[in-house]
N, C-alpha and C. Protein backbone atom coordinates (compact mmCIF):
# COMPACT_ATOMS: atom_id res chain seq x y z
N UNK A 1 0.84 -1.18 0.00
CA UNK A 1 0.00 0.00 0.00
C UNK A 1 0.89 1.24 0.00
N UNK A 2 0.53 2.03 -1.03
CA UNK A 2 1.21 3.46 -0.72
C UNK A 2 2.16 4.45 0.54
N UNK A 3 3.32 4.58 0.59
CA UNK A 3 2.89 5.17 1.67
C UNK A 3 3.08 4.60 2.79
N UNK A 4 3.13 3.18 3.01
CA UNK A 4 3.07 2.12 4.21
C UNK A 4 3.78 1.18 3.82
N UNK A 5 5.10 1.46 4.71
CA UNK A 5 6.34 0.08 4.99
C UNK A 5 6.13 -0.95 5.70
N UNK A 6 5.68 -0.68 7.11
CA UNK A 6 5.35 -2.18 7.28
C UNK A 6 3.64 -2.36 8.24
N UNK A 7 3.12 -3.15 7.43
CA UNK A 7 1.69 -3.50 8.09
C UNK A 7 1.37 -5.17 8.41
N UNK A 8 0.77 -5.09 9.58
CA UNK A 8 0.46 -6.30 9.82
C UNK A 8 -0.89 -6.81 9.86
N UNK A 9 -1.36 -8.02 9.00
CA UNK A 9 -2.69 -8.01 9.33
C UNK A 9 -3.20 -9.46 10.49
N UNK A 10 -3.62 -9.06 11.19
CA UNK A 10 -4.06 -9.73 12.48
C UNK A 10 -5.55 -10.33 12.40
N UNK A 11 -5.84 -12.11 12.16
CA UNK A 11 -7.03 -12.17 12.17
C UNK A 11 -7.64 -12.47 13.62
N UNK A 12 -8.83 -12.43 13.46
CA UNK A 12 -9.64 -11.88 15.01
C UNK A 12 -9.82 -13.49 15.55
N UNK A 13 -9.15 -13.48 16.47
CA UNK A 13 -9.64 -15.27 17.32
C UNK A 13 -11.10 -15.47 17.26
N UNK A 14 -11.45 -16.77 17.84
CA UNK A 14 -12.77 -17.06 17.53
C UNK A 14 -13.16 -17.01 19.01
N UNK A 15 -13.27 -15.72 19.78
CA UNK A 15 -13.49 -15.63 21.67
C UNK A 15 -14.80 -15.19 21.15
N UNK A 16 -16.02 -15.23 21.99
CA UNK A 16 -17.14 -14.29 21.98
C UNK A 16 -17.65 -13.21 22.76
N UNK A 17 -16.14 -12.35 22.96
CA UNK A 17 -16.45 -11.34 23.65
C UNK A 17 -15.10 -10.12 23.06
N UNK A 18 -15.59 -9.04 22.58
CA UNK A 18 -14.64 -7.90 21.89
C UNK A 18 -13.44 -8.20 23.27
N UNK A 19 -13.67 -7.76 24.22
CA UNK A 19 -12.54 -7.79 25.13
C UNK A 19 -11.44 -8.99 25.19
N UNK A 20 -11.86 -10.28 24.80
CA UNK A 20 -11.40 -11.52 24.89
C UNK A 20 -9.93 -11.59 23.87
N UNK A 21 -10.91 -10.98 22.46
CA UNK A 21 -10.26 -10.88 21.64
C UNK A 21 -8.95 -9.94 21.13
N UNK A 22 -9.24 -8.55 22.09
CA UNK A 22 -8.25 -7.38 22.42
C UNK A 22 -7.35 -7.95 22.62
N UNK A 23 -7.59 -8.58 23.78
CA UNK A 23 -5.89 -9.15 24.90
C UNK A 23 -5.50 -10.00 23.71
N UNK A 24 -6.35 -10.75 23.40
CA UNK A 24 -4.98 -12.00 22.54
C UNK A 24 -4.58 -10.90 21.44
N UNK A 25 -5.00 -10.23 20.43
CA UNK A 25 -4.44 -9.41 19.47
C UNK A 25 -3.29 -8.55 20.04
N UNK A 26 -3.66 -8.10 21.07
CA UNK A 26 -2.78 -7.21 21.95
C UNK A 26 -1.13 -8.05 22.13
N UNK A 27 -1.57 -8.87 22.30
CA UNK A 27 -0.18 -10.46 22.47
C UNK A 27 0.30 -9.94 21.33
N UNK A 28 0.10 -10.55 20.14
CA UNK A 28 0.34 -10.41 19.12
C UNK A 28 1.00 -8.77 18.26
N UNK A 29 0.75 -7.89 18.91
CA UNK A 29 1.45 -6.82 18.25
C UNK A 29 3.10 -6.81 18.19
N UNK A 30 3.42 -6.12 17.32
CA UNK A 30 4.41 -6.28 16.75
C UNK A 30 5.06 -4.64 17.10
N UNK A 31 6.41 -4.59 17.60
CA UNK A 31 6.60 -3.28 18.15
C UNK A 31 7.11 -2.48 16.81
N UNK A 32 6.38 -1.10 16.97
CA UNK A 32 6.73 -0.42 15.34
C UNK A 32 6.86 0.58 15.98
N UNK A 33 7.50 1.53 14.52
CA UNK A 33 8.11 2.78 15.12
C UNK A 33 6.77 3.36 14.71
N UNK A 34 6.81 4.98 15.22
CA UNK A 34 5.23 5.60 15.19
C UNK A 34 5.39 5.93 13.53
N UNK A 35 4.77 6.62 12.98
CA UNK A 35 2.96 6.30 13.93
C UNK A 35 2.26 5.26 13.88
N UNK A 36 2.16 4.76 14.77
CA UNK A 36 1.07 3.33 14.91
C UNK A 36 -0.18 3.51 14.89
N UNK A 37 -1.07 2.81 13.51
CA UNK A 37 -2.07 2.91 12.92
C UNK A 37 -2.89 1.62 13.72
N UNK A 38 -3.95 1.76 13.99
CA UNK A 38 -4.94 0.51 14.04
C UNK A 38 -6.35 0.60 12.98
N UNK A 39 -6.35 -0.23 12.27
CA UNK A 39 -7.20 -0.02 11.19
C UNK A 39 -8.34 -1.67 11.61
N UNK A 40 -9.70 -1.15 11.43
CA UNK A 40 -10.43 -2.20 11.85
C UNK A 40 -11.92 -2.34 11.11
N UNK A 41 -12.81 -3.18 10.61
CA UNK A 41 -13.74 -3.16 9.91
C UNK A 41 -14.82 -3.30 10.84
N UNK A 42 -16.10 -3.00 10.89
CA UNK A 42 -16.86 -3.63 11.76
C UNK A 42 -16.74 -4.13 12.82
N UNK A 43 -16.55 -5.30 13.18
CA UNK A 43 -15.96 -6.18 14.63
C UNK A 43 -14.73 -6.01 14.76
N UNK A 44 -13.77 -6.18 13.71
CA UNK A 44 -12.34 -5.76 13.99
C UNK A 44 -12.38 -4.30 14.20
N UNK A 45 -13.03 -3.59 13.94
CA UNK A 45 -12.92 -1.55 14.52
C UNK A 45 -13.59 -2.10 15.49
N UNK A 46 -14.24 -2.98 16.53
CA UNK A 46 -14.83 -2.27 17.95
C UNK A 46 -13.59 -3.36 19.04
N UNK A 47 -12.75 -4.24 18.18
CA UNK A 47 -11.30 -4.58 18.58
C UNK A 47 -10.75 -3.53 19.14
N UNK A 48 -10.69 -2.92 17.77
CA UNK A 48 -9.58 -1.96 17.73
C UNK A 48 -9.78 -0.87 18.80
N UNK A 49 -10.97 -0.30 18.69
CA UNK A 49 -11.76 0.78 19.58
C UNK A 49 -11.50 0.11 21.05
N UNK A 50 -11.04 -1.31 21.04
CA UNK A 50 -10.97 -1.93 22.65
C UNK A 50 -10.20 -1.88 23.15
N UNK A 51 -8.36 -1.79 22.17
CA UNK A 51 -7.36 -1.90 21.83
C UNK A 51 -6.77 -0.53 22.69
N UNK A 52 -7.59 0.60 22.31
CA UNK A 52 -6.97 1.81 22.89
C UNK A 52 -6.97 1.63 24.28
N UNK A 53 -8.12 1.22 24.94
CA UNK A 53 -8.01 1.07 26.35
C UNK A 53 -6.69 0.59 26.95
N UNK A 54 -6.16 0.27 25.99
CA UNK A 54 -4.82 0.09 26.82
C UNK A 54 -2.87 0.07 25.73
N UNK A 55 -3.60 0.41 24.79
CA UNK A 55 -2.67 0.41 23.94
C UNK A 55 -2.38 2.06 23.36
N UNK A 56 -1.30 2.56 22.99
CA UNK A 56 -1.47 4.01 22.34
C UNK A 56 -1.16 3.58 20.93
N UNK A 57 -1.69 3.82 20.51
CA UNK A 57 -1.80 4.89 19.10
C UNK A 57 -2.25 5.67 18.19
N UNK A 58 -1.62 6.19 17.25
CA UNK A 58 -1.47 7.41 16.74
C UNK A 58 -2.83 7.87 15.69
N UNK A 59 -3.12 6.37 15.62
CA UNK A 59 -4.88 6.94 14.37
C UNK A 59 -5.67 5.52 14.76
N UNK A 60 -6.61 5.61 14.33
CA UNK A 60 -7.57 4.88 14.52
C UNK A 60 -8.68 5.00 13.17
N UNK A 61 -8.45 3.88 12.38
CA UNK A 61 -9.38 3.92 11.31
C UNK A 61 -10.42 3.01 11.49
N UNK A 62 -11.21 3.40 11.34
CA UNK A 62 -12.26 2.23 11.28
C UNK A 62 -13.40 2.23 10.24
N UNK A 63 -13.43 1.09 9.96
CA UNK A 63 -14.77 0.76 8.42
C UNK A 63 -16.15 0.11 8.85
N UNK A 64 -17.40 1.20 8.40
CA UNK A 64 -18.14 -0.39 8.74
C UNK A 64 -18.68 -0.22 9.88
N UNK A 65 -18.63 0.40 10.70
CA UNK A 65 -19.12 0.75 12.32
C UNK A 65 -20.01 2.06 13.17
N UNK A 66 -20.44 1.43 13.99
CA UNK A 66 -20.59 2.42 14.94
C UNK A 66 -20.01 2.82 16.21
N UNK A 67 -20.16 3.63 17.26
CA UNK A 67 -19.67 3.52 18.65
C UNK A 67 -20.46 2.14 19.40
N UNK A 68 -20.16 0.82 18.71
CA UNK A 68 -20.96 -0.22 18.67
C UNK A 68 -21.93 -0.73 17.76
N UNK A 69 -22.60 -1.66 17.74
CA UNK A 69 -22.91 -2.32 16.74
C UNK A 69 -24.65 -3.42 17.16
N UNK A 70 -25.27 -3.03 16.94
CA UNK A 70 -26.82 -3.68 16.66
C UNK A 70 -26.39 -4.60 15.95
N UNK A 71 -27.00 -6.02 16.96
CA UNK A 71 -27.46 -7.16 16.37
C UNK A 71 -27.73 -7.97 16.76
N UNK A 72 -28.93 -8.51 15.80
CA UNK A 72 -30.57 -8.94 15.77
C UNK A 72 -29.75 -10.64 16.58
N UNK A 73 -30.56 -10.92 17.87
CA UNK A 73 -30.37 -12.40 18.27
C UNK A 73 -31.63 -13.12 17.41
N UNK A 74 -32.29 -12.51 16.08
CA UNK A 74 -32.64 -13.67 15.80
C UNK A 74 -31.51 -13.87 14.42
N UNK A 75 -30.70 -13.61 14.46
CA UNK A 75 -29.71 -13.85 13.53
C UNK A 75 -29.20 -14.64 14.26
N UNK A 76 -28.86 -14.70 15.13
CA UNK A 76 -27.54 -15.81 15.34
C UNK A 76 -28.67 -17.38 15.52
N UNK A 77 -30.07 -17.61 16.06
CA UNK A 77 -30.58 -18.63 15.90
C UNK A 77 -30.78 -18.98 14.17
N UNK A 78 -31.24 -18.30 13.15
CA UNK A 78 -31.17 -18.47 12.04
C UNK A 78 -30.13 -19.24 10.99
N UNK A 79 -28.51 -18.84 12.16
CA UNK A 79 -27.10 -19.66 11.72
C UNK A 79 -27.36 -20.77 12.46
N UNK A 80 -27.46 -21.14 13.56
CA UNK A 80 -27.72 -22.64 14.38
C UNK A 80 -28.75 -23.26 13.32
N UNK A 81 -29.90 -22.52 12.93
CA UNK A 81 -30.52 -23.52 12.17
C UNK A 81 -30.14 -23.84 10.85
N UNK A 82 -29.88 -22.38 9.92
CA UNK A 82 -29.84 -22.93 8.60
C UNK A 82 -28.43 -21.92 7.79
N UNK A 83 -27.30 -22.14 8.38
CA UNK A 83 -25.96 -21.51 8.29
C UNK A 83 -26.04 -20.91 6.62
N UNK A 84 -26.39 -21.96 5.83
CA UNK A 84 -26.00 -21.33 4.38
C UNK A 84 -26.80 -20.23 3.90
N UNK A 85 -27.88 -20.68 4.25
CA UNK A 85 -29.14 -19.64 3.71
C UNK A 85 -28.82 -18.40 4.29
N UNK A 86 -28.23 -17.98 5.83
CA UNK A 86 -27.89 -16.79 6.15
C UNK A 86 -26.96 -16.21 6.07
N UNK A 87 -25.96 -17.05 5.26
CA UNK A 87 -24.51 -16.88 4.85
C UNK A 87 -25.10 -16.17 3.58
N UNK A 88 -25.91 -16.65 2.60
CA UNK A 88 -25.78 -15.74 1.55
C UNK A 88 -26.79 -14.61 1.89
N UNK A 89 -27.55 -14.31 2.36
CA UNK A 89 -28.52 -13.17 2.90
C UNK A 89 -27.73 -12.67 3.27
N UNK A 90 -26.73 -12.46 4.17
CA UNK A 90 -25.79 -11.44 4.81
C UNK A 90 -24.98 -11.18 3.97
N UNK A 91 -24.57 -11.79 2.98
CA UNK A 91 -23.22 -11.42 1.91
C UNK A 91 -23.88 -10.66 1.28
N UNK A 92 -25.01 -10.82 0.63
CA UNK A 92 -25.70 -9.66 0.15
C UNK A 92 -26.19 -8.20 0.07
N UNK A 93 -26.85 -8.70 1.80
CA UNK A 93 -27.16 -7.12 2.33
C UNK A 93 -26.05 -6.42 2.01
N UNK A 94 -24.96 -7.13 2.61
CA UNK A 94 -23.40 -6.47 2.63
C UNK A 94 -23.11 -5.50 1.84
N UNK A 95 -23.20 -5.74 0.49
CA UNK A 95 -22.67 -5.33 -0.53
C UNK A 95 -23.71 -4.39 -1.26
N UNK A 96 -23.14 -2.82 -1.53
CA UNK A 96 -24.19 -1.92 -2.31
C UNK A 96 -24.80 -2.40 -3.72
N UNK A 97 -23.66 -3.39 -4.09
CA UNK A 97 -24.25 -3.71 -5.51
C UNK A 97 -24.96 -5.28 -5.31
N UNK A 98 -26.00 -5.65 -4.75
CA UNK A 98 -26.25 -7.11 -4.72
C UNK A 98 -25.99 -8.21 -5.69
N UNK A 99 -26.26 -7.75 -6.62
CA UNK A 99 -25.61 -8.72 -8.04
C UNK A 99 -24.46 -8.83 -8.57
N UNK A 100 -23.49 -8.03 -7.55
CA UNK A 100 -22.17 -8.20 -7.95
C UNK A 100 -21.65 -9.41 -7.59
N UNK A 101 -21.62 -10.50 -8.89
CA UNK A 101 -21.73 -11.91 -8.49
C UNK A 101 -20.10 -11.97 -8.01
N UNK A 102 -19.29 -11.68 -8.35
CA UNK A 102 -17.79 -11.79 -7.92
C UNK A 102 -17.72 -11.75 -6.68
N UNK A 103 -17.85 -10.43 -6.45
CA UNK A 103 -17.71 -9.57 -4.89
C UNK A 103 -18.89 -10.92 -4.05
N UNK A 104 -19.94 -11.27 -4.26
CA UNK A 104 -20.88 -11.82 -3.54
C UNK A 104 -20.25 -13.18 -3.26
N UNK A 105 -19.53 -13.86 -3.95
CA UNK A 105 -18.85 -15.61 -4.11
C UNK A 105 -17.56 -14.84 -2.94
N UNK A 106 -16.44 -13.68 -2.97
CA UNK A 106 -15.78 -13.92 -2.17
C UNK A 106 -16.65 -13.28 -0.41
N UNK A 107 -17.73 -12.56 -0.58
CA UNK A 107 -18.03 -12.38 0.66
C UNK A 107 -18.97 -13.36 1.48
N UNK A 108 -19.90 -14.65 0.77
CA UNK A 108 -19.71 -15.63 1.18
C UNK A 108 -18.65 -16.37 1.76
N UNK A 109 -17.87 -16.64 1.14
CA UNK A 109 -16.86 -17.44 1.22
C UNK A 109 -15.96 -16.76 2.44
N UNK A 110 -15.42 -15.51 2.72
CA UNK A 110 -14.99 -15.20 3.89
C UNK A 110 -16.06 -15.56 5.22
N UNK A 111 -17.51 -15.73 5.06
CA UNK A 111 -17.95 -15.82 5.93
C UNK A 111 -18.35 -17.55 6.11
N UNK A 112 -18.68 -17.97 5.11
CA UNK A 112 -18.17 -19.54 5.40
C UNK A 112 -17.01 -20.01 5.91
N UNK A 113 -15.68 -19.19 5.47
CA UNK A 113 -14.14 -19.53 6.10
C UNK A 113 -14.49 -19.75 7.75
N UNK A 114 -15.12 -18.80 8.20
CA UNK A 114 -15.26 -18.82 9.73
C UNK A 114 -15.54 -19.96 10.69
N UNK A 115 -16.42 -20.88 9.79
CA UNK A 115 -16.84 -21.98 10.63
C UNK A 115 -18.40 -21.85 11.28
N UNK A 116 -19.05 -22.14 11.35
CA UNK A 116 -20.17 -21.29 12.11
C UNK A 116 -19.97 -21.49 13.48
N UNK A 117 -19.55 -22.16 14.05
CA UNK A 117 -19.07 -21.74 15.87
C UNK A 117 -18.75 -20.62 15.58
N UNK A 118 -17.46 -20.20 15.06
CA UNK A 118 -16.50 -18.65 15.05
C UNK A 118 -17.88 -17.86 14.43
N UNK A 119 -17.98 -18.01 13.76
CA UNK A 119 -19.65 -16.67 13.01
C UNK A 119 -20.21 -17.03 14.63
N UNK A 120 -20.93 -17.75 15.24
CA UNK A 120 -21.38 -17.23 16.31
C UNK A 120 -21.13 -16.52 17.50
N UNK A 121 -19.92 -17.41 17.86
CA UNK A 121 -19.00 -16.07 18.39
C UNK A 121 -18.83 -14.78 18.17
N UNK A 122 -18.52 -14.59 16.81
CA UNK A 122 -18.31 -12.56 16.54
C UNK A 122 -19.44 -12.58 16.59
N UNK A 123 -20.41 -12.91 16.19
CA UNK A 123 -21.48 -11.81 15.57
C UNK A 123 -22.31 -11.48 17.74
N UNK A 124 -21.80 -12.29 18.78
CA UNK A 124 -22.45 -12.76 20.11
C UNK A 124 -20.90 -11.49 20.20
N UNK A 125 -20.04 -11.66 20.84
CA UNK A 125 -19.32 -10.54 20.34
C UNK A 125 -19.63 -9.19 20.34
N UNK A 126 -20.21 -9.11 19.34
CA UNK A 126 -20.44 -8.01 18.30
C UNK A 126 -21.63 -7.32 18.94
N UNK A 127 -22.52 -8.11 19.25
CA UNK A 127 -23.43 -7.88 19.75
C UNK A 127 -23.94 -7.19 21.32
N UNK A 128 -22.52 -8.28 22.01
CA UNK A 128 -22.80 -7.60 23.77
C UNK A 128 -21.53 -6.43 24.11
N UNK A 129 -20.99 -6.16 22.77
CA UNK A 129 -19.94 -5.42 23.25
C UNK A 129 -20.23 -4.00 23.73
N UNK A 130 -20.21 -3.56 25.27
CA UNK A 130 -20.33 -2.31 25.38
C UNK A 130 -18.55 -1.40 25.02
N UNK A 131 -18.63 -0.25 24.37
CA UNK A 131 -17.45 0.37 24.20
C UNK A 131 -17.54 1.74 25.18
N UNK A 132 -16.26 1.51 25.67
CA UNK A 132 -15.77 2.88 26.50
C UNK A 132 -15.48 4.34 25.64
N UNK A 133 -15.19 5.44 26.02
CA UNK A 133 -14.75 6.35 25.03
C UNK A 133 -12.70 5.66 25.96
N UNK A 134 -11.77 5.97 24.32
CA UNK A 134 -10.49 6.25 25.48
C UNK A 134 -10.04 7.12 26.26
N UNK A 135 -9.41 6.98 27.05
CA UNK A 135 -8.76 8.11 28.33
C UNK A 135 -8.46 9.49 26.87
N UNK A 136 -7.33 8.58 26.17
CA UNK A 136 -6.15 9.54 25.04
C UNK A 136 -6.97 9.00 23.70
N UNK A 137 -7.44 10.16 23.02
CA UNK A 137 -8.12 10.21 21.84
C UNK A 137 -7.07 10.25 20.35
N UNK A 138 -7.23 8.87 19.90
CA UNK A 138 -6.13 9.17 18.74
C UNK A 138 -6.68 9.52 17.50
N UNK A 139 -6.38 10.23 16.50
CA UNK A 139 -6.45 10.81 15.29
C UNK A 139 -7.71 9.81 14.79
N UNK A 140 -8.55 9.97 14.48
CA UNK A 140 -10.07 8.73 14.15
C UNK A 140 -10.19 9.02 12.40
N UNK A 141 -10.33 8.33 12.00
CA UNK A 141 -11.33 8.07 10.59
C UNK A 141 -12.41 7.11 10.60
N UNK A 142 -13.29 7.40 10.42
CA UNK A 142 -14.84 6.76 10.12
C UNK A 142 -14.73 6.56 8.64
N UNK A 143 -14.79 5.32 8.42
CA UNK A 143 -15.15 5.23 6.63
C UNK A 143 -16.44 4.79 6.71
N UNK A 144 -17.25 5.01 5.95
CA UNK A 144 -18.74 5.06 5.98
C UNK A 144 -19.17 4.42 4.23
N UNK A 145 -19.26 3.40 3.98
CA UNK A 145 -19.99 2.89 2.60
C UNK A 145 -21.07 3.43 2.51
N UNK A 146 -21.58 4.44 1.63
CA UNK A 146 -22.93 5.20 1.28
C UNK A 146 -23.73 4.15 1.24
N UNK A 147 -23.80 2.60 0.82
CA UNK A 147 -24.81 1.73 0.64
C UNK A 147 -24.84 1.03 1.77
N UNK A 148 -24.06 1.04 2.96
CA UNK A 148 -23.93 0.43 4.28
C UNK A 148 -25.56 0.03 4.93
N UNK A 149 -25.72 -1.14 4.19
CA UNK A 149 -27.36 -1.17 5.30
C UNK A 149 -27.43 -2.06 6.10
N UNK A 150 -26.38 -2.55 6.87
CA UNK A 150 -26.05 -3.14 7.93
C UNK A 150 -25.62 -2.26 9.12
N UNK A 151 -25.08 -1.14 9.00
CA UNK A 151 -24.96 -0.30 10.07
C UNK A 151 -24.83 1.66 9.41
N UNK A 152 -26.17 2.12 9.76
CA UNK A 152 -26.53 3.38 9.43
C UNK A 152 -25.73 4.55 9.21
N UNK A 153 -25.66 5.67 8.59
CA UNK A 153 -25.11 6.60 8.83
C UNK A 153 -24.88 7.10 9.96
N UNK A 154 -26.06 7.12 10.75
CA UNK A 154 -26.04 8.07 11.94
C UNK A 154 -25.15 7.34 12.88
N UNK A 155 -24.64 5.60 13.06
CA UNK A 155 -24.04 5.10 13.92
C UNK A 155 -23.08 5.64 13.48
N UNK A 156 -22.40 5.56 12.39
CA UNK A 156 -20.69 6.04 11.86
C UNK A 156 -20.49 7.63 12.45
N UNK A 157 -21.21 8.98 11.83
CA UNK A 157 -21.32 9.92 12.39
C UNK A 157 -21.12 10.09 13.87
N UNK A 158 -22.34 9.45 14.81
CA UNK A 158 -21.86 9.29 16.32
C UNK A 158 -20.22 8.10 16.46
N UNK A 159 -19.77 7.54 15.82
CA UNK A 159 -18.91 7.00 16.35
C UNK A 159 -17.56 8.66 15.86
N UNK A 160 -17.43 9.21 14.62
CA UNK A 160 -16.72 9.97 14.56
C UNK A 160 -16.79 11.43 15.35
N UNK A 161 -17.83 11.14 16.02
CA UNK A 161 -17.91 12.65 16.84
C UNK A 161 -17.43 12.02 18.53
N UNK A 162 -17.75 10.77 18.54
CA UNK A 162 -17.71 11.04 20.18
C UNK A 162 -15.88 10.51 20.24
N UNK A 163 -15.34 10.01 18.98
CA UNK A 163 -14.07 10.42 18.64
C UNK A 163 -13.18 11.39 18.52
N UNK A 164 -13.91 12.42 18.13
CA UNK A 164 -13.60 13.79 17.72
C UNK A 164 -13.14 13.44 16.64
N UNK A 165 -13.71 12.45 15.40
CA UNK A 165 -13.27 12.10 14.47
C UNK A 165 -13.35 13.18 13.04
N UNK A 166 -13.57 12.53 11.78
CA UNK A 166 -13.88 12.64 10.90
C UNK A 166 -14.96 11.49 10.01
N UNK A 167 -15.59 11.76 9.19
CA UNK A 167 -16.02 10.41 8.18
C UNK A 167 -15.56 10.32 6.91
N UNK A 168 -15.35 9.56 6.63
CA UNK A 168 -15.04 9.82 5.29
C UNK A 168 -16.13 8.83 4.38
N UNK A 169 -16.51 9.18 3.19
CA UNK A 169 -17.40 8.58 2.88
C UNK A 169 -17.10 7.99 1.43
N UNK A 170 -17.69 6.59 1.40
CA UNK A 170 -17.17 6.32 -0.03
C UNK A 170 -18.16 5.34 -1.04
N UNK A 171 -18.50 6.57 -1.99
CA UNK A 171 -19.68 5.86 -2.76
C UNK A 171 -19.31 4.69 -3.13
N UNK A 172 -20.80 3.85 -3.97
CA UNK A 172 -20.41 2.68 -4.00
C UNK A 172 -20.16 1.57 -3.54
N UNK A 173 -20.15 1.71 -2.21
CA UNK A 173 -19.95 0.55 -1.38
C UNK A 173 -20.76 0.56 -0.34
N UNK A 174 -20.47 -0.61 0.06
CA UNK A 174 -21.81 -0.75 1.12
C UNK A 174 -20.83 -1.58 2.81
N UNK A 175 -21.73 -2.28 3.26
CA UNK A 175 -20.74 -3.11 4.28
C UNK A 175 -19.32 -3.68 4.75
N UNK A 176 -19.07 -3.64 3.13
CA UNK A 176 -17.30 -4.61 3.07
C UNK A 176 -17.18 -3.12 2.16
N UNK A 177 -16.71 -2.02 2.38
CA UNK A 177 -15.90 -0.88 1.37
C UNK A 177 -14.14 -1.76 0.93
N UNK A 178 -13.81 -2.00 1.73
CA UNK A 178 -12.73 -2.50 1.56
C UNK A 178 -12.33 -3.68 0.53
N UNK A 179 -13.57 -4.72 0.83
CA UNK A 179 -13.87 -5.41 -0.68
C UNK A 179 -14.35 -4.87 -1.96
N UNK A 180 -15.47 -3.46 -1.86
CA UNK A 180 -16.03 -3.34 -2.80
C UNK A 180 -14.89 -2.12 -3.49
N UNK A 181 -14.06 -1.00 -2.86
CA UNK A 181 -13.64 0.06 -2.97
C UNK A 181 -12.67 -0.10 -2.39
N UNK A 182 -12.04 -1.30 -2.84
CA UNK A 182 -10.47 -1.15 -2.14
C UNK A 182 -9.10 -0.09 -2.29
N UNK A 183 -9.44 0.49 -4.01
CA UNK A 183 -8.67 1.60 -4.28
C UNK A 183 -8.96 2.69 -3.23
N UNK A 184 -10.47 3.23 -3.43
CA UNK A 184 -10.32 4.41 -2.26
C UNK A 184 -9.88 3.99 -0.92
N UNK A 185 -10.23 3.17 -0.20
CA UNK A 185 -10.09 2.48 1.43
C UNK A 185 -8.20 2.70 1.21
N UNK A 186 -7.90 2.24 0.05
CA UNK A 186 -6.14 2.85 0.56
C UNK A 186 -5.68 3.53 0.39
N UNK A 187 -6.40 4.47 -0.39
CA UNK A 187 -6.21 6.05 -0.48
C UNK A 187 -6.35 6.46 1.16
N UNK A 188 -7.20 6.49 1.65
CA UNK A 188 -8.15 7.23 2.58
C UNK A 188 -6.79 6.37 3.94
N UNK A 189 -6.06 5.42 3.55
CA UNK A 189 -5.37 4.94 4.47
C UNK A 189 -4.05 5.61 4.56
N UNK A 190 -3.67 6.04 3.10
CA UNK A 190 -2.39 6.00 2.87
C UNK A 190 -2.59 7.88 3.46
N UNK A 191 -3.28 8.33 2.85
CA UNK A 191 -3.33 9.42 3.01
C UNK A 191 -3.25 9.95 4.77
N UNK A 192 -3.79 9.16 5.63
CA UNK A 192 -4.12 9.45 6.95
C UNK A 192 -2.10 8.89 7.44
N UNK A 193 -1.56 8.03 7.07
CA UNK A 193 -0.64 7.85 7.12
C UNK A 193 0.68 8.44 6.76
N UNK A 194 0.26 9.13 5.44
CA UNK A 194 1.35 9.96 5.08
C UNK A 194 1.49 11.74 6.11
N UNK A 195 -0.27 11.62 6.49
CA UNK A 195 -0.38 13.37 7.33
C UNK A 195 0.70 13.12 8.80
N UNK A 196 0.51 11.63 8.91
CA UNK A 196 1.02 11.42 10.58
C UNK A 196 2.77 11.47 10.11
N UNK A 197 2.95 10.88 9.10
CA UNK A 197 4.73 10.93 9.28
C UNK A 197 4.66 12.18 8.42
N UNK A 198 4.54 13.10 8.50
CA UNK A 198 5.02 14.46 8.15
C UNK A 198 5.00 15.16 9.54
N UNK A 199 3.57 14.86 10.62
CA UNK A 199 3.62 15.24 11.80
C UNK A 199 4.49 14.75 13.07
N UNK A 200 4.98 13.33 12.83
CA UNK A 200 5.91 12.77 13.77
C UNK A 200 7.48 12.93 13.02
């Protein structure tokens, strides 16, 4: 990615609780020189958002979110009963373009990768996670998919204000920006990255 020497990507254990999952990721960091970015999608941003509680750094991006996250417990009985059928209903909603048969085969398929134990976990997770504001407020980006109909404008907005954030918004995409608009998502990365090493 532009702009960015070294990044690590960290996948989320299968714990069912945001906090569970902090500490072990937290294990796992890798000591870097600043500015230290935490970049997180949905469940991985309310990680990340968990992450500050005890970790510093320098920005905080997040895709896909609110200052928390709504969700329906009759979703998670719907996966106990009939995993595939709600595997592709959710890949769908996901995505601003529903018939984007490409994009739709890999966002299934990341969510089949999971296992459905692990899908019940995040989404149980996802669900009871209350979020703190942090003590030390780091540099925030809100990316916001204009077609996001899994989690509203107004959640992204309140998550970038009680941040003292920004949003950034990016047509075209919906739930996964990062799958659908991966060019802008590393613009909008590289760019937040290049402001911090001119400032550090």
């Amino acid at each position: 990615m532009p702009g960015i020497e070294k990044m690590h990507v960290l996948p989320l254990p299968g714990f069912d609780t945001v906090e569970a999952m902090a500490e072990a990721v937290e294990k796992q960091l890798p000591a870097t020189d600043r500015p230290r970015i935490v970049v997180g999608a949905s469940l991985g941003a309310m990680v990340g958002l968990q992450l500050l509680q005890t970790v510093r750094f320098d920005a905080f991006i997040a895709l896909a979110t609110g200052f928390g996250i709504h969700v329906d417990t009759q979703v998670l009985d719907r996966i106990r009963e009939s995993p595939e059928d709600v595997l592709m209903r959710t890949a769908r909603s996901s995505l601003a373009n529903r018939d984007a048969g490409d994009l739709l085969e890999i966002a299934v398929e990341d969510l089949r990768s999971r296992g459905r134990d692990v899908l019940i976990s995040h989404l149980t997770a996802l669900g009871s996670y209350d979020p703190k504001v942090p003590d030390e407020l780091p540099e925030t980006v809100v990316v916001w998919g204009s077609g996001d109909r899994s989690v509203p404008l107004e959640d992204h907005v309140s998550l970038a204000r009680t941040m003292k954030g920004v949003l950034a918004p990016v047509d075209g995409a919906g739930h996964l920006p990062f799958l659908e608009r991966p060019d802008d998502v590393a613009r909008i990365i590289s760019r937040e990255v290049r402001r911090l090493c001119r400032e550090n």
